[in-house]
N, C-alpha and C. Protein backbone atom coordinates (compact mmCIF):
# COMPACT_ATOMS: atom_id res chain seq x y z
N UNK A 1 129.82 182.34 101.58
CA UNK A 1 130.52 181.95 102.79
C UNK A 1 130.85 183.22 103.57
N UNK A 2 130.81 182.99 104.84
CA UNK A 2 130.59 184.36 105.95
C UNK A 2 132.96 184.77 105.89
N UNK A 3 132.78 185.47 106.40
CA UNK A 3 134.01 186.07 106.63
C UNK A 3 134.95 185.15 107.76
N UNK A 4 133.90 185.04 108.57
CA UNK A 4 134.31 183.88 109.74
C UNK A 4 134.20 182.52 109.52
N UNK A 5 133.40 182.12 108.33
CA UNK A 5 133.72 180.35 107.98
C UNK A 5 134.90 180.51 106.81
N UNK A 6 135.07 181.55 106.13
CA UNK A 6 136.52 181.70 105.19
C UNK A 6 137.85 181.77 106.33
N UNK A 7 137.55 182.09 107.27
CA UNK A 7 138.77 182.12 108.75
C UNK A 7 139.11 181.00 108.82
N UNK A 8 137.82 180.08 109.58
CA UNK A 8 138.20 178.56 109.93
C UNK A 8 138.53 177.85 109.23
N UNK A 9 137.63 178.37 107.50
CA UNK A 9 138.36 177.01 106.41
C UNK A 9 140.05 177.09 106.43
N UNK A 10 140.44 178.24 106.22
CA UNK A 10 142.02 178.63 105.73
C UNK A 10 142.69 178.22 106.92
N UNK A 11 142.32 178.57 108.24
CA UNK A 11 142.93 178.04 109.55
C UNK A 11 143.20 176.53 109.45
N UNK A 12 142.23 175.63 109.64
CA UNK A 12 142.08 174.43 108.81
C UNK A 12 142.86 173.96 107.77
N UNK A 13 142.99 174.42 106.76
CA UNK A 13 143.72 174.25 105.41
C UNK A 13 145.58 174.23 106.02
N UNK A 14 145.38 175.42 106.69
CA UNK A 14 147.47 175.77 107.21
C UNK A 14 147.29 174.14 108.40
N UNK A 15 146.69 174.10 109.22
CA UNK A 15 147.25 173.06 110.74
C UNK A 15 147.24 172.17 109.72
N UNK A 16 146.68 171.61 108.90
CA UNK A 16 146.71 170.33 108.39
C UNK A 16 147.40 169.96 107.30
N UNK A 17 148.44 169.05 107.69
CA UNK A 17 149.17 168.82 106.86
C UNK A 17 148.28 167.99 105.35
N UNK A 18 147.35 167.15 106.13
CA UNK A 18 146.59 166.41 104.18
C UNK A 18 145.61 165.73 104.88
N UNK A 19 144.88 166.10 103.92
CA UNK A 19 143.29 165.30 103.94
C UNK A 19 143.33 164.60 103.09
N UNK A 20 142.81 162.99 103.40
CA UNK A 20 142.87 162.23 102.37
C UNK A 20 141.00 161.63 102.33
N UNK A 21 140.79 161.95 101.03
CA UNK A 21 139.60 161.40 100.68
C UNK A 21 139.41 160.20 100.35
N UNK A 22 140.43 159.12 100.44
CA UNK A 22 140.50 158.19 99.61
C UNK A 22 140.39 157.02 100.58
N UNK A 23 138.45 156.52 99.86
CA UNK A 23 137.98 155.72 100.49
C UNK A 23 138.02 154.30 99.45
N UNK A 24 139.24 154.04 98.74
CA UNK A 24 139.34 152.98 98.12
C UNK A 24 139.25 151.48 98.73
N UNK A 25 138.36 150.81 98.44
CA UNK A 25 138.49 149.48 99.06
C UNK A 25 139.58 148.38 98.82
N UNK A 26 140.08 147.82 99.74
CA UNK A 26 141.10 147.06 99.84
C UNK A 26 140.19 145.19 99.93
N UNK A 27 139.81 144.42 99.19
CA UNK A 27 139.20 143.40 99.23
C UNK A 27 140.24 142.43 99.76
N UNK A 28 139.94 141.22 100.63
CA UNK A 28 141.29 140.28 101.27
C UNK A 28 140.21 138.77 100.49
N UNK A 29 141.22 137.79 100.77
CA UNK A 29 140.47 136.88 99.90
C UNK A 29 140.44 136.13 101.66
N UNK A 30 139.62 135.13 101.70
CA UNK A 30 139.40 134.18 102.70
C UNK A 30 140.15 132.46 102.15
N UNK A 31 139.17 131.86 103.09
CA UNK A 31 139.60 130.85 103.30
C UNK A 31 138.42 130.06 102.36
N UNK A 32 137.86 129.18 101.50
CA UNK A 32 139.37 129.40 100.28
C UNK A 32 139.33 130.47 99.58
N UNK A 33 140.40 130.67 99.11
CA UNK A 33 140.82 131.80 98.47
C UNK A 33 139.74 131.96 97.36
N UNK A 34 138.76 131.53 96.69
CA UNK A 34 137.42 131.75 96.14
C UNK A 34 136.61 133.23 96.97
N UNK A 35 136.81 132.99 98.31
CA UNK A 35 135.98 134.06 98.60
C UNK A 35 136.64 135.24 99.15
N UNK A 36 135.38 136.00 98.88
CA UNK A 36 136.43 137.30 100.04
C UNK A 36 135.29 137.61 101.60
N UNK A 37 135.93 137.88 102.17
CA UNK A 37 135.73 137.85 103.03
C UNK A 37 136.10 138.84 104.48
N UNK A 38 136.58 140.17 103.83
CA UNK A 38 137.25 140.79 104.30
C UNK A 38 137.29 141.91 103.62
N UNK A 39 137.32 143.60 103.96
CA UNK A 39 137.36 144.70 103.09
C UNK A 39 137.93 145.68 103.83
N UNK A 40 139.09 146.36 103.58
CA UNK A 40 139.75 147.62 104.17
C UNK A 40 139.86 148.61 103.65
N UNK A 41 139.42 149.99 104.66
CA UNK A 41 139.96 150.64 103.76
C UNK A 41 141.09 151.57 104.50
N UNK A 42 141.20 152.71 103.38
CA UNK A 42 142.79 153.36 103.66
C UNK A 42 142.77 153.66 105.60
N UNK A 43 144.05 154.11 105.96
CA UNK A 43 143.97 154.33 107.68
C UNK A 43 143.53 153.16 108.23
N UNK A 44 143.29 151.85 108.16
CA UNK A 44 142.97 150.71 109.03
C UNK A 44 141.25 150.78 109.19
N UNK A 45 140.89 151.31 108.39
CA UNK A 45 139.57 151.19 108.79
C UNK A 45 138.52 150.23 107.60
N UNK A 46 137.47 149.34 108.14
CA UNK A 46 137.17 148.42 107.58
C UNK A 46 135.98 147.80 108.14
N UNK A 47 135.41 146.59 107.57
CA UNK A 47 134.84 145.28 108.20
C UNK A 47 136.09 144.41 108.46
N UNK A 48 135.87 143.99 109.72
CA UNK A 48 136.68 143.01 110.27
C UNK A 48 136.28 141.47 109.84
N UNK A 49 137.04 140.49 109.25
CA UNK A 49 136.91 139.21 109.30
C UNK A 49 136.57 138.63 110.22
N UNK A 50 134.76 138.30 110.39
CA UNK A 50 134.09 137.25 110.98
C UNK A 50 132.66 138.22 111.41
N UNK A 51 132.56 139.73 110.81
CA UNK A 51 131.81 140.32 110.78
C UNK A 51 130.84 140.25 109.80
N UNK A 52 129.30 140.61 109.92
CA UNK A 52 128.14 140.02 108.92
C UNK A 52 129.06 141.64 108.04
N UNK A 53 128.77 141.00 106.86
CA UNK A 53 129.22 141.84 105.93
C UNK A 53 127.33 142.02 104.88
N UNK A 54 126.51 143.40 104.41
CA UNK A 54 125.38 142.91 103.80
C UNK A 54 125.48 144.69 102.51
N UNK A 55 125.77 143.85 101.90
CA UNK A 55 125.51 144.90 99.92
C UNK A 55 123.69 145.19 99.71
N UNK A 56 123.59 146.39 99.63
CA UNK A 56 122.80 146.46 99.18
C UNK A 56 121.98 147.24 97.69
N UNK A 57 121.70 147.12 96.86
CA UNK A 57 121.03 147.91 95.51
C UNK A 57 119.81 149.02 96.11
N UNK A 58 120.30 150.60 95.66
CA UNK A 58 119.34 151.24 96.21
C UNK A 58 119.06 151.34 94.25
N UNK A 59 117.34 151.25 94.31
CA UNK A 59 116.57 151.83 93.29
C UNK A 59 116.67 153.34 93.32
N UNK A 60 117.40 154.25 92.39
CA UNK A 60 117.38 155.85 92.37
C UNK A 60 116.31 156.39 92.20
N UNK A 61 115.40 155.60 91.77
CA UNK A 61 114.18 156.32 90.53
C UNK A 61 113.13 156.61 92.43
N UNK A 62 112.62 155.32 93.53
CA UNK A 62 111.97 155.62 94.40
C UNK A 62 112.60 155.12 95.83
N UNK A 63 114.14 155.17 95.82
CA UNK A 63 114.68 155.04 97.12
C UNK A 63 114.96 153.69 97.79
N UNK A 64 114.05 152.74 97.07
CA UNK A 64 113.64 151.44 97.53
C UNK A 64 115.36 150.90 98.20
N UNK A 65 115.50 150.09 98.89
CA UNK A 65 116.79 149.21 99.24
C UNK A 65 116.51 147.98 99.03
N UNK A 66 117.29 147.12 98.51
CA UNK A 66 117.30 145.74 98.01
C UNK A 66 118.28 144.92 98.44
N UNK A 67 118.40 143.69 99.21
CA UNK A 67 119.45 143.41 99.89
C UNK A 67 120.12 142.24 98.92
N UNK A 68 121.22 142.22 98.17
CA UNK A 68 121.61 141.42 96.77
C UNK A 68 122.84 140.55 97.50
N UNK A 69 123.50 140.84 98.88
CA UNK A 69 124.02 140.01 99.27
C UNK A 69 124.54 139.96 100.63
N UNK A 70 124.97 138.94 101.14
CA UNK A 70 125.17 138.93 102.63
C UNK A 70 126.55 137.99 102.89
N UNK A 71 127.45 138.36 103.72
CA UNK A 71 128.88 137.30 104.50
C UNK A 71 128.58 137.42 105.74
N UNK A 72 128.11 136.18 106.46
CA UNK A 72 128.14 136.22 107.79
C UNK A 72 129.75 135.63 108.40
């Protein structure tokens, strides 16, 4: 790391009070309560209820994407 990106990191590090990494999902249940239908995460950020929601399985071994489920 250059002399001048060790500046900005530490500059960075003091203005900011906290970085939060924490992209934990918040699941909401729907209507009926069987499903979910809804996912938040931390700071308000999310899929909104009535948005296509779509999961997908990536194969590691050749990249492939596999679509295993969908909430419209």
């Amino acid at each position: 790391m250059s002399q001048s990106s060790s500046a900005a990191l530490f500059y960075l590090v003091q203005i900011m009070s906290r970085v939060c990494f924490d992209y934990t999902p918040d699941w909401q249940r729907g209507n009926p309560n069987s499903y979910i239908d809804m996912v938040k995460l931390p700071k308000g950020y999310g899929v909104e209820q009535g948005s296509t929601i779509q999961i997908y399985a990536v194969d590691p071994d050749d990249g492939n994407q596999y679509l295993i489920a969908r909430w419209c």
